[in-house]
C-alpha atoms as a PDB file:
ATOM      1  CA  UNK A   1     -20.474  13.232  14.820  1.00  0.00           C
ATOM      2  CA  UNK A   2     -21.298  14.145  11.181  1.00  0.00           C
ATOM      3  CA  UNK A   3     -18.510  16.445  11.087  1.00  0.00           C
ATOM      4  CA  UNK A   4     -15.954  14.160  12.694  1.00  0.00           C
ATOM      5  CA  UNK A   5     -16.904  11.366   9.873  1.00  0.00           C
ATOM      6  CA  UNK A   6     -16.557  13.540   7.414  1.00  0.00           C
ATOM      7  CA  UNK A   7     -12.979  15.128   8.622  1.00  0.00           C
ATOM      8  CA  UNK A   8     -12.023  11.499   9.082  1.00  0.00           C
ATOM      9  CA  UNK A   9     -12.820  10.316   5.557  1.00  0.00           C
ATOM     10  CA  UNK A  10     -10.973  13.120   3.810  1.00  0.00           C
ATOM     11  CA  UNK A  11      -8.152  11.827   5.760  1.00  0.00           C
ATOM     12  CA  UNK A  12      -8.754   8.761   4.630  1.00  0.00           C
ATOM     13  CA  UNK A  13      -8.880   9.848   1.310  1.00  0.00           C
ATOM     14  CA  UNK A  14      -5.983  11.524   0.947  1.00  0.00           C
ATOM     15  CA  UNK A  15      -3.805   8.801   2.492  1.00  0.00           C
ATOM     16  CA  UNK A  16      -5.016   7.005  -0.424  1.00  0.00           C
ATOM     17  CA  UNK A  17      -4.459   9.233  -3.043  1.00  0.00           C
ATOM     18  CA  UNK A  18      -1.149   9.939  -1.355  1.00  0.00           C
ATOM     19  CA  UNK A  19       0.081   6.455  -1.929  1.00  0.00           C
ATOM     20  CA  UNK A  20      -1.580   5.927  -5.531  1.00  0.00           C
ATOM     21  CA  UNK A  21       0.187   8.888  -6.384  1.00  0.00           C
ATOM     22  CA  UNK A  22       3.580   7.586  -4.684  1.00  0.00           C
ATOM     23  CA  UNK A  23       3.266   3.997  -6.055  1.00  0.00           C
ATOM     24  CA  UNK A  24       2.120   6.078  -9.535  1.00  0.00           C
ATOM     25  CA  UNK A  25       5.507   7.404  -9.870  1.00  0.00           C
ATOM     26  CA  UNK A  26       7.653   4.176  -8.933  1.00  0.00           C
ATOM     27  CA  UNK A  27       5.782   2.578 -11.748  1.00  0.00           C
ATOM     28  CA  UNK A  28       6.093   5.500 -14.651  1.00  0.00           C
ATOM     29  CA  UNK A  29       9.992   5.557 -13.536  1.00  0.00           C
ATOM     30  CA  UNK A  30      10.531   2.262 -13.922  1.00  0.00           C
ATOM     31  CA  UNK A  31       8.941   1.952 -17.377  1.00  0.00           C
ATOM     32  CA  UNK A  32       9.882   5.291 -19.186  1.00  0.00           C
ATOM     33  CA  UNK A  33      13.437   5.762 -17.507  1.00  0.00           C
ATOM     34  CA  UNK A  34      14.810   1.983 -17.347  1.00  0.00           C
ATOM     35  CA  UNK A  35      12.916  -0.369 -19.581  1.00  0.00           C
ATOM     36  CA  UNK A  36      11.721   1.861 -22.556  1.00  0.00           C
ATOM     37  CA  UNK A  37      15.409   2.659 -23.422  1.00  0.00           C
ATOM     38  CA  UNK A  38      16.694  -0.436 -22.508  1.00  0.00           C
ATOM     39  CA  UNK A  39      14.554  -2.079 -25.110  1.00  0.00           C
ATOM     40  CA  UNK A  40      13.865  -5.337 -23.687  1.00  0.00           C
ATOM     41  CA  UNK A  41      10.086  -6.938 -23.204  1.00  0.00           C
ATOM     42  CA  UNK A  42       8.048  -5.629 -20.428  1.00  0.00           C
ATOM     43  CA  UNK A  43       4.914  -7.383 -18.836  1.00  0.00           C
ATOM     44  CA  UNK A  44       1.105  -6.675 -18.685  1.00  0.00           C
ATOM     45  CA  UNK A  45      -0.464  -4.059 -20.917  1.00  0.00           C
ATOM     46  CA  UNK A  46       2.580  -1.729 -20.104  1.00  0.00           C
ATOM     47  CA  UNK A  47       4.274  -4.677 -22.283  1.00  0.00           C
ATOM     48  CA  UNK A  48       2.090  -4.292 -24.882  1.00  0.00           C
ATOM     49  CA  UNK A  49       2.158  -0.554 -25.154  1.00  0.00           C
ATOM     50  CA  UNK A  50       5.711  -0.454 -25.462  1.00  0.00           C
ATOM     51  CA  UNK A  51       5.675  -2.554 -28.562  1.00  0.00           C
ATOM     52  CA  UNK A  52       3.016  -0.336 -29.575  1.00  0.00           C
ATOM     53  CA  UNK A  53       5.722   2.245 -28.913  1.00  0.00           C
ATOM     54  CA  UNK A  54       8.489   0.850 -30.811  1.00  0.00           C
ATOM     55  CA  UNK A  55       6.304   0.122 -33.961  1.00  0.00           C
ATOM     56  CA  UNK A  56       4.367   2.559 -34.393  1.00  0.00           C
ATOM     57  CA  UNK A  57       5.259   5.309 -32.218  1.00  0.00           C
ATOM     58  CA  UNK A  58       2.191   5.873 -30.316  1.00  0.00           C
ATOM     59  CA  UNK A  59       2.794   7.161 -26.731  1.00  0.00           C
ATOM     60  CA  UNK A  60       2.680   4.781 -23.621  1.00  0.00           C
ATOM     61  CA  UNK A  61       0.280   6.004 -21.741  1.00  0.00           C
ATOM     62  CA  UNK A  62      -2.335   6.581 -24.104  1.00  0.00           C
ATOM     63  CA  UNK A  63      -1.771   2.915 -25.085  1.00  0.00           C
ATOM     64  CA  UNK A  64      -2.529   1.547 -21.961  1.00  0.00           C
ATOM     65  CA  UNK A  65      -5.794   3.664 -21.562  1.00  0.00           C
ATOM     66  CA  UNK A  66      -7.316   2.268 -24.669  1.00  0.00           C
ATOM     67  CA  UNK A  67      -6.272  -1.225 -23.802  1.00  0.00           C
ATOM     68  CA  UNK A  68      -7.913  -0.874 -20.578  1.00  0.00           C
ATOM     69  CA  UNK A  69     -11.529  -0.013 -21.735  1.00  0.00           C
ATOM     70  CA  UNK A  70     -12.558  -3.558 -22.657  1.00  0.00           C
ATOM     71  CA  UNK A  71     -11.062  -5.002 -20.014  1.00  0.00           C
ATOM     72  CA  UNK A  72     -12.469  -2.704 -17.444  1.00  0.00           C
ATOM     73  CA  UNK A  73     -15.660  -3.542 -19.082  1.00  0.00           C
ATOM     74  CA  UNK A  74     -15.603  -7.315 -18.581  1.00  0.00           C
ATOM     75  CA  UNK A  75     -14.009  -7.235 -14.696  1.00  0.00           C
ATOM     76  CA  UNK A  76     -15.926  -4.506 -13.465  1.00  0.00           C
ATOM     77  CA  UNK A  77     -19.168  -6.828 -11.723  1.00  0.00           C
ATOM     78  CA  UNK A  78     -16.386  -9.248 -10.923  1.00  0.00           C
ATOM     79  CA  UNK A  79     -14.345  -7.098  -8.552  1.00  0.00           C
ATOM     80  CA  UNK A  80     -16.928  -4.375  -7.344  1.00  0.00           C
ATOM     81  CA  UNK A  81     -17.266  -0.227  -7.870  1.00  0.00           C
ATOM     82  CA  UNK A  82     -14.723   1.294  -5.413  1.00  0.00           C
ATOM     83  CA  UNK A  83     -12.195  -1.319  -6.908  1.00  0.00           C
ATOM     84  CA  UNK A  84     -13.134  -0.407 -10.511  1.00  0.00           C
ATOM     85  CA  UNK A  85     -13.095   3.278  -9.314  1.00  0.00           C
ATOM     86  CA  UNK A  86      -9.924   3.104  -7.882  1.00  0.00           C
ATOM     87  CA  UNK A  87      -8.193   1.628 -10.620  1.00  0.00           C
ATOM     88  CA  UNK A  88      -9.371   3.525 -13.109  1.00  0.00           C
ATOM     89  CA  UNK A  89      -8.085   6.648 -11.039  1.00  0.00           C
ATOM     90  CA  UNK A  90      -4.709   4.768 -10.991  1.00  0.00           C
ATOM     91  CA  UNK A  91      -4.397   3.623 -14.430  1.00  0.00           C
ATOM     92  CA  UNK A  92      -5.551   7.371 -15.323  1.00  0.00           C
ATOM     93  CA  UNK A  93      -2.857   8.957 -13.172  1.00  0.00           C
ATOM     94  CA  UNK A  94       0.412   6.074 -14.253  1.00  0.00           C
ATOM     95  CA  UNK A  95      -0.535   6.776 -17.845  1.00  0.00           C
ATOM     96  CA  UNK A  96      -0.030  10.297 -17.613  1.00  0.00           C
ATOM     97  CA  UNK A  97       3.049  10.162 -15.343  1.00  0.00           C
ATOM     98  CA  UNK A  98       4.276   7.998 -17.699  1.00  0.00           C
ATOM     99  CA  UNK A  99       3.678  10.072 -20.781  1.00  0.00           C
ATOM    100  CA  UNK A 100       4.030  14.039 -19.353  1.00  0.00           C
ATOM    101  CA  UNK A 101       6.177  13.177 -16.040  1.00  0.00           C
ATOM    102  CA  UNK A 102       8.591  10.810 -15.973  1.00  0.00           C
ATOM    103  CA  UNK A 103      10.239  11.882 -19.224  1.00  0.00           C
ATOM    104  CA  UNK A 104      11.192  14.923 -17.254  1.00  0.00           C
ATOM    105  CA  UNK A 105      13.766  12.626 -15.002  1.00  0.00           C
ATOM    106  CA  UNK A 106      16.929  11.574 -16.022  1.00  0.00           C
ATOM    107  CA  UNK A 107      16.941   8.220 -18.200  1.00  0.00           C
ATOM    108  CA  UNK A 108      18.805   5.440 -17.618  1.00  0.00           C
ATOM    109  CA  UNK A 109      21.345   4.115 -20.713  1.00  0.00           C
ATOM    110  CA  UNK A 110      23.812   1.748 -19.072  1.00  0.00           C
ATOM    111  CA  UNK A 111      23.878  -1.774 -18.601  1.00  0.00           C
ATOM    112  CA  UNK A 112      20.331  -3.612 -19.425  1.00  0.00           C
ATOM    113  CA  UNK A 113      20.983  -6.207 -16.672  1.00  0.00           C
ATOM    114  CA  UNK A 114      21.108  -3.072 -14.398  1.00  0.00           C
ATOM    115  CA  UNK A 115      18.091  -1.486 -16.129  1.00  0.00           C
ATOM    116  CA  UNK A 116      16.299  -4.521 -15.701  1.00  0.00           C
ATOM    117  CA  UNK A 117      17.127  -4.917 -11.723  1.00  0.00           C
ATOM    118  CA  UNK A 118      15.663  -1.144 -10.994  1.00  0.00           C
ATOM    119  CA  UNK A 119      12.588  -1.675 -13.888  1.00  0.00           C
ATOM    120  CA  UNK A 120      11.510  -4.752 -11.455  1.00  0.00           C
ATOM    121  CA  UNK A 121      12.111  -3.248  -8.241  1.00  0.00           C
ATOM    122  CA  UNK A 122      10.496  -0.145  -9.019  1.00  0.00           C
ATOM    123  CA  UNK A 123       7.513  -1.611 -10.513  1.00  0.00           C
ATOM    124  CA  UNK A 124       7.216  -4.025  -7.847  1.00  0.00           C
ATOM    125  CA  UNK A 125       7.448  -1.625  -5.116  1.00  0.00           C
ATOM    126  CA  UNK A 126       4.831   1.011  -7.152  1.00  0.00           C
ATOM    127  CA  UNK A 127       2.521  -1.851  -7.736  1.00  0.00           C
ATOM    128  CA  UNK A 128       2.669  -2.913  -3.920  1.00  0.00           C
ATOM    129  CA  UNK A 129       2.024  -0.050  -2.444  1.00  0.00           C
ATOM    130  CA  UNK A 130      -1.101   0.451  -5.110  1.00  0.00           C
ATOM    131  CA  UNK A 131      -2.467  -3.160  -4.412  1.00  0.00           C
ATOM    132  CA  UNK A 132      -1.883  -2.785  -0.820  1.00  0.00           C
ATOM    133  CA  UNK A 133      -4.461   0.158  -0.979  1.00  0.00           C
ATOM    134  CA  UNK A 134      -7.142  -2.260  -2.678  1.00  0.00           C
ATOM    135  CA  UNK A 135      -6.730  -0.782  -6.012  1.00  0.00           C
ATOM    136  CA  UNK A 136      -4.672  -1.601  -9.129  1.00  0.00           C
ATOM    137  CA  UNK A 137      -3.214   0.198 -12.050  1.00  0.00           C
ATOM    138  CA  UNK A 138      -6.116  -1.586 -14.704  1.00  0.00           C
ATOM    139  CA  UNK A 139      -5.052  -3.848 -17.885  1.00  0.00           C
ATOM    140  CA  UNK A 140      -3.372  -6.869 -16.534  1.00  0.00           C
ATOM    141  CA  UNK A 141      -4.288  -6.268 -12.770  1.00  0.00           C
ATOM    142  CA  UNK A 142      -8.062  -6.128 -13.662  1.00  0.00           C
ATOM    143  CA  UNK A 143      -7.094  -9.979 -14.954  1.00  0.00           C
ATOM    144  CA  UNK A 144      -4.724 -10.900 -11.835  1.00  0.00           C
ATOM    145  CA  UNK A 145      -7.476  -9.545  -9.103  1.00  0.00           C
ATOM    146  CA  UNK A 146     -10.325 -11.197 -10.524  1.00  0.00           C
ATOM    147  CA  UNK A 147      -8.091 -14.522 -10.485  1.00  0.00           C
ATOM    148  CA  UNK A 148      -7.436 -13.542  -6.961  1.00  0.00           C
ATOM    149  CA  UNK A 149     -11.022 -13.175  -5.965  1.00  0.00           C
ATOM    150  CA  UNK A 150     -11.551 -16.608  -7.306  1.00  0.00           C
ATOM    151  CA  UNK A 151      -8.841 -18.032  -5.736  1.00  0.00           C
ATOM    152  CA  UNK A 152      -7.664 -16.002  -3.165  1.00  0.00           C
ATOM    153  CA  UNK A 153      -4.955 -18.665  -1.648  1.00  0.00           C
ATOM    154  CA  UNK A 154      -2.877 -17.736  -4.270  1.00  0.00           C
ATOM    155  CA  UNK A 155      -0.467 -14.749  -3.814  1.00  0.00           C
ATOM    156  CA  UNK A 156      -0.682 -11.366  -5.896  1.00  0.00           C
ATOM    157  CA  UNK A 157       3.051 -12.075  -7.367  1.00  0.00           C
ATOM    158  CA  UNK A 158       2.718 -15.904  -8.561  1.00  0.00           C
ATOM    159  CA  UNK A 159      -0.340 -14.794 -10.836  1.00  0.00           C
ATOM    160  CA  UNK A 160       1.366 -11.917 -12.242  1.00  0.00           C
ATOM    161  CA  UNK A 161       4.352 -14.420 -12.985  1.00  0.00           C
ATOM    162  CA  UNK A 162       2.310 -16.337 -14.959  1.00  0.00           C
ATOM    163  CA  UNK A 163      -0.251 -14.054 -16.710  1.00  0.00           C
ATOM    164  CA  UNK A 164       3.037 -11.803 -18.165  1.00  0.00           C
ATOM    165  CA  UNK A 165       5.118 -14.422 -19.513  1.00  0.00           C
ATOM    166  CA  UNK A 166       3.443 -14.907 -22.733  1.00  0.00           C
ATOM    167  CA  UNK A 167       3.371 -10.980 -23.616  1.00  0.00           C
ATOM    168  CA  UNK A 168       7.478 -11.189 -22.704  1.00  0.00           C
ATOM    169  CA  UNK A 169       7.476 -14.132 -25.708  1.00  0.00           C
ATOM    170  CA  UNK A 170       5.864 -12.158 -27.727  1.00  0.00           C
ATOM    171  CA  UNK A 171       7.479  -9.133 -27.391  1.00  0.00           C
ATOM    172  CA  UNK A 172      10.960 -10.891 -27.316  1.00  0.00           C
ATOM    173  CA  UNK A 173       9.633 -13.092 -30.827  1.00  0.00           C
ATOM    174  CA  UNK A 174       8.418 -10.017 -32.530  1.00  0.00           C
ATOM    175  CA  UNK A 175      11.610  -8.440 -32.192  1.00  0.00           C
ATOM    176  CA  UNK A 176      13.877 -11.109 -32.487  1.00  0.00           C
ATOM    177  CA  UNK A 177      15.545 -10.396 -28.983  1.00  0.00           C
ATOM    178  CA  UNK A 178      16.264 -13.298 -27.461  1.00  0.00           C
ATOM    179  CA  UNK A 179      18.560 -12.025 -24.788  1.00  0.00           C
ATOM    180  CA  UNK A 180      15.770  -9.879 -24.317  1.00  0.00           C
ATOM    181  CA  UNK A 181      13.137 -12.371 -23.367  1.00  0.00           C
ATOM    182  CA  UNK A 182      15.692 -13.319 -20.565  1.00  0.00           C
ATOM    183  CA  UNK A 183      15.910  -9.902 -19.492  1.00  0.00           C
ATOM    184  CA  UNK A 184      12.366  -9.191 -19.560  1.00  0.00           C
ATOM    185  CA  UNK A 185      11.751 -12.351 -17.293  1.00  0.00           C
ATOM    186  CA  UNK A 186      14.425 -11.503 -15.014  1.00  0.00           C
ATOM    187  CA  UNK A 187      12.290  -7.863 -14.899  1.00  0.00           C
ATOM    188  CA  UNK A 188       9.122 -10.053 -14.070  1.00  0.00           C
ATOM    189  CA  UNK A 189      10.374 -12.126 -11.501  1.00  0.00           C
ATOM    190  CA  UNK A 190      11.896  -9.172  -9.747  1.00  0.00           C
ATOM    191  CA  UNK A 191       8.523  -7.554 -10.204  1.00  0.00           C
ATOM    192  CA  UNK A 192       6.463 -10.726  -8.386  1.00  0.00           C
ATOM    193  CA  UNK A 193       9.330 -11.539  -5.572  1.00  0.00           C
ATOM    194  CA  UNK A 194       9.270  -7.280  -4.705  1.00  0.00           C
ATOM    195  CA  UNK A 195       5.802  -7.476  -4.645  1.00  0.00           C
ATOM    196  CA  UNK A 196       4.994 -10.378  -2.177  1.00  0.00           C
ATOM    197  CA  UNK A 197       7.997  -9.486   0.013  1.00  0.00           C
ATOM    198  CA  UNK A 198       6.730  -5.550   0.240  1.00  0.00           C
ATOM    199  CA  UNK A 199       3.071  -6.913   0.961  1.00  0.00           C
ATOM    200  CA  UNK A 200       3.631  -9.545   2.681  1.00  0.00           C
ATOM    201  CA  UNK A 201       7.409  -9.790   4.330  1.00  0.00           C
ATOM    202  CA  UNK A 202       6.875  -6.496   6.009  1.00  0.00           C
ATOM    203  CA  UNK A 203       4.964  -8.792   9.158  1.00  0.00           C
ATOM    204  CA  UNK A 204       7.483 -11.665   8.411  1.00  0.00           C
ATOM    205  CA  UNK A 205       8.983 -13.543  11.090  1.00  0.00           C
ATOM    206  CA  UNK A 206       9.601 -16.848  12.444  1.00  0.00           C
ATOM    207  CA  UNK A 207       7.420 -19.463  14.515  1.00  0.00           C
ATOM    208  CA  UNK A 208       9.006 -22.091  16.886  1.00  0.00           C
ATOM    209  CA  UNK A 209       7.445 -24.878  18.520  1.00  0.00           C
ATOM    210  CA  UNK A 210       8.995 -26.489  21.340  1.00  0.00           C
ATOM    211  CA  UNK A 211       8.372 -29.813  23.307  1.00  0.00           C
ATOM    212  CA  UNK A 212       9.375 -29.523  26.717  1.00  0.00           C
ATOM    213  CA  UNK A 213       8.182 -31.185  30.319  1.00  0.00           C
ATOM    214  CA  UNK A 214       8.925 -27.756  31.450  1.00  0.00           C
ATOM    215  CA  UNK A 215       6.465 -25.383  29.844  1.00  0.00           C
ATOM    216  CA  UNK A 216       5.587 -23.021  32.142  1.00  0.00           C
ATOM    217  CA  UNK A 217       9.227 -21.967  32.972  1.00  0.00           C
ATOM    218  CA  UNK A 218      10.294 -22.348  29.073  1.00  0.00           C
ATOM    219  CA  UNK A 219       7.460 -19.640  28.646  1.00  0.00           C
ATOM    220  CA  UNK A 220       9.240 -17.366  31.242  1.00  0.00           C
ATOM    221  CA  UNK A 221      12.736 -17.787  29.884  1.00  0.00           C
ATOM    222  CA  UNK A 222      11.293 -16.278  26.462  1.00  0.00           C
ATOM    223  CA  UNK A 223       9.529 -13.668  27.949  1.00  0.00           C
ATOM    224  CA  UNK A 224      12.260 -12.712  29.928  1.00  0.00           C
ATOM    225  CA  UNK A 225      15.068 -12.576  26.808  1.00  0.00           C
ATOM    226  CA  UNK A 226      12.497 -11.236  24.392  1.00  0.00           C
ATOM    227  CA  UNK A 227       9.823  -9.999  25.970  1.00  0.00           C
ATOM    228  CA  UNK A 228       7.172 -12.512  23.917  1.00  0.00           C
ATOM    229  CA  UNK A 229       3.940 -14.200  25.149  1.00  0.00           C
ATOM    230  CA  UNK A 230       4.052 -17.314  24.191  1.00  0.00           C
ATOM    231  CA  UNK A 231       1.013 -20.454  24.053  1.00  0.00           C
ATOM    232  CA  UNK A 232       1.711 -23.711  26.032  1.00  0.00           C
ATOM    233  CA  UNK A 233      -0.282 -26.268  23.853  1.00  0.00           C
ATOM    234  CA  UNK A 234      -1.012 -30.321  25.447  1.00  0.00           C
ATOM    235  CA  UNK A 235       0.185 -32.896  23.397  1.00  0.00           C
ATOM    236  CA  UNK A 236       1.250 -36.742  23.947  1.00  0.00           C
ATOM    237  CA  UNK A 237       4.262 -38.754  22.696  1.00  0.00           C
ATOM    238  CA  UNK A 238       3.648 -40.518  19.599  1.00  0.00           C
ATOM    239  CA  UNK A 239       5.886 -43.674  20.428  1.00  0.00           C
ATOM    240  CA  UNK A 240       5.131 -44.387  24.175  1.00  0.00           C
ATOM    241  CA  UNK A 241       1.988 -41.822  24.614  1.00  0.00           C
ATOM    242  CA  UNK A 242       3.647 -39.752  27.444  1.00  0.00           C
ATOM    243  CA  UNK A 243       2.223 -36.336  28.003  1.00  0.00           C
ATOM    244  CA  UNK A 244       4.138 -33.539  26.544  1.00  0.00           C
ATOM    245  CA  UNK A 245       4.113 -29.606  26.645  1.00  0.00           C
ATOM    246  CA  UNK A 246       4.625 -27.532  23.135  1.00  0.00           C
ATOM    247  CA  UNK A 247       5.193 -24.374  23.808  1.00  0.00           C
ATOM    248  CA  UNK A 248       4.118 -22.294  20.344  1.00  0.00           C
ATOM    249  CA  UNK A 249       6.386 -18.739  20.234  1.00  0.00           C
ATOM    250  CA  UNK A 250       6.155 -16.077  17.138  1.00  0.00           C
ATOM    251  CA  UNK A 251       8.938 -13.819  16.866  1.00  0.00           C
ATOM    252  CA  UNK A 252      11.421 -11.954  14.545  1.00  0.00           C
ATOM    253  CA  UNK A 253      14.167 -13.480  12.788  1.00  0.00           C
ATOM    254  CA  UNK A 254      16.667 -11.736  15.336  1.00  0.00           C
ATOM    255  CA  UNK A 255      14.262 -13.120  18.285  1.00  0.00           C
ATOM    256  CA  UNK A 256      14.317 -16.382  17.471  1.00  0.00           C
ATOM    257  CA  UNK A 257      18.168 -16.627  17.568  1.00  0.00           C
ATOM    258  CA  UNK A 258      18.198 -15.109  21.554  1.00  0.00           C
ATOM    259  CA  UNK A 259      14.742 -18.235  22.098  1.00  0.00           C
ATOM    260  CA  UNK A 260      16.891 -20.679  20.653  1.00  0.00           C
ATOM    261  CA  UNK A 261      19.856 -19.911  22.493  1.00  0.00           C
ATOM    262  CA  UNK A 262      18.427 -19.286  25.824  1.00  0.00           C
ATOM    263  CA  UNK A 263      15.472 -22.646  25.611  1.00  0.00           C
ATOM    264  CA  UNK A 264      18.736 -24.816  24.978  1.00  0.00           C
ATOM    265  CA  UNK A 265      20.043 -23.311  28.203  1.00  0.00           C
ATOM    266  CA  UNK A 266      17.147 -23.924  30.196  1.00  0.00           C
ATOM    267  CA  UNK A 267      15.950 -27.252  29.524  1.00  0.00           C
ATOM    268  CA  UNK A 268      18.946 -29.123  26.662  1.00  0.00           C
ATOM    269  CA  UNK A 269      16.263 -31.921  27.039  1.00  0.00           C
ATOM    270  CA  UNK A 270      13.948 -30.042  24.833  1.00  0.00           C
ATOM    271  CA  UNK A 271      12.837 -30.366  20.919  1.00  0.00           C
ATOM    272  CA  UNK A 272      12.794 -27.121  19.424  1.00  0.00           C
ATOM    273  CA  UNK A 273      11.569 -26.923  15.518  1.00  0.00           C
ATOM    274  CA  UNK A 274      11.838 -23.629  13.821  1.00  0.00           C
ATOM    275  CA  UNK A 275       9.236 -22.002  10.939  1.00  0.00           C
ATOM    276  CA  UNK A 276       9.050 -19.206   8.443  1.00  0.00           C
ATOM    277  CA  UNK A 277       6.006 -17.142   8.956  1.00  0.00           C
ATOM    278  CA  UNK A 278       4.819 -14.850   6.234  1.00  0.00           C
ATOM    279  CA  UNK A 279       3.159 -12.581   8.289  1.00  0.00           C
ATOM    280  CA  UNK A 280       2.516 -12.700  12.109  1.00  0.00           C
ATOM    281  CA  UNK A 281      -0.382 -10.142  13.164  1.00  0.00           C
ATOM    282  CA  UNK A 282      -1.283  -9.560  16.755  1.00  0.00           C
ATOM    283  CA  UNK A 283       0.034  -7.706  19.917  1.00  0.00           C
ATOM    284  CA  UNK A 284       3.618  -6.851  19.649  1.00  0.00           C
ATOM    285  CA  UNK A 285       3.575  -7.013  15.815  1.00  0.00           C
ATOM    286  CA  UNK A 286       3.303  -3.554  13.283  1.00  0.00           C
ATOM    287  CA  UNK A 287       0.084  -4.060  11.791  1.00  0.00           C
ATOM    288  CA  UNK A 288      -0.025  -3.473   8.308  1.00  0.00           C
ATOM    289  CA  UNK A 289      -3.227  -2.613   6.722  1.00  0.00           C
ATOM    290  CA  UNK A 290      -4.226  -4.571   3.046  1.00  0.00           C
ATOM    291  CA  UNK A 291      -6.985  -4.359   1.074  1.00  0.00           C
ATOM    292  CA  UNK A 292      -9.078  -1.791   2.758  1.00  0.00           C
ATOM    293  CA  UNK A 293     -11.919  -0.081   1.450  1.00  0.00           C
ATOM    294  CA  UNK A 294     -11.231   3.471  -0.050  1.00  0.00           C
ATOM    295  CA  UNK A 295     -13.688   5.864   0.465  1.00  0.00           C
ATOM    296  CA  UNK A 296     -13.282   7.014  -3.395  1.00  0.00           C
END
């Protein structure tokens, strides 16, 4: 048993340093090859150590480690050891990606509206799949996961939004690069939309409800063009108080076109509402796994 634990958490293990490593490299491309030569205002601490950068020379990476000490200080009781541990393992391994690695790849010197599209999808898809491991690359996320402890209704990408645009101000003031700023918030809101779609639109889909006197056999049709279960749910009319059937159906975008299409063939009598969904979990539906803990 023992020895079948312990195979099973090196596995675990090096799934997760697999992906830290992975999402490690998305992020040090993204900086170094598109938005250090582009010039224009980046968010978090990697914001602040390229200004470092540009002033006064002093390497990236290096920047963001020293930023991160106080930081990591103040946060660490806040958001627990493995978290803390984790981080600091990422934050480690971007810096030096960023400083030793990632100047070994090509570098990008076209268009900065093109610079700025990859810089945010690269970065949001590195920072994804590091967050979606329960860990974080320090400085700003130390700052955006305690505000997500404390209010975890709030998604990952809104609070990064918010907690970057000042250092984009500054950046753009202190330079005098106006068209920056806008190019540095287009990177940003790139960076929060990739972010919540990779975490969270992977399990996206849509939700119908439909009122029907014909449940049961409305349940059948959709099983039968879709292969779906399905939830018949009692309900009364709000006008005259006549009972009612809702039948309640999650599905995939494509889905939900062959349910609409083959409910209004059944029963045309019926009231059919369709509703994003964020993420649907359950039978039938890829399961992806967020925020578990690492064993490191």
């Amino acid at each position: 048993m023992r020895k079948f634990l312990s195979l099973k958490s090196i596995k675990n293990i090096s799934v997760q340093l697999f992906w830290e490593l992975i999402g490690s490299i998305f992020i040090a491309a993204g900086i170094y090859n598109f938005a250090v030569q582009a010039k224009f205002p980046m968010t978090g601490f990697s914001g602040i150590a390229l200004i470092l950068y540009r002033l006064f020379d002093i390497s990236i990476g290096f920047s963001i480690i020293i930023l991160n000490i106080p930081v990591a200080i103040l946060c660490y009781r806040l958001l627990g050891r493995k978290f803390f541990v984790s981080s600091i393992r990422c934050m480690v391994l971007s810096s030096v990606l960023i400083d030793y690695v990632a100047p070994l790849f090509p570098v990008f010197h076209g268009d900065r509206l093109l610079a700025a599209l990859c810089t945010g999808v690269f970065g949001g898809i590195g920072y994804a799949l590091i967050y979606s491991k329960n860990s974080s690359t320090g400085g700003s996320d130390f700052i955006i996961m305690s505000v997500k402890a404390i209010k975890p209704h709030l998604s990952l990408g809104n609070i990064a939004f918010w907690s970057d645009v000042g250092i984009i101000l500054v950046g753009g003031i202190l330079f005098r690069d106006v068209e920056g700023i806008i190019y540095g918030m287009i990177v940003n809101y790139i960076f929060a939309v990739a972010v919540d779609k990779f975490m969270y639109g992977i399990n996206a889909g849509k939700m119908t409800l439909i009122v029907t006197e014909h449940g049961k056999r409305i349940c059948q049709v959709i099983d039968e063009c879709c292969q779906r279960g399905s939830t018949i749910l009692r309900a009364y009319g709000g006008y005259c108080g006549e009972k009612k059937q809702v039948v309640m159906c999650a599905c995939s975008n494509k889905e939900m076109f062959l349910v609409q299409h083959a409910v209004k063939k059944e029963d045309p009598q019926a009231f059919l509402v369709v509703l994003e969904s964020n993420e649907v979990h359950g039978e039938g539906f890829h399961m992806v796994s967020i925020g578990e803990d690492s064993d490191l």
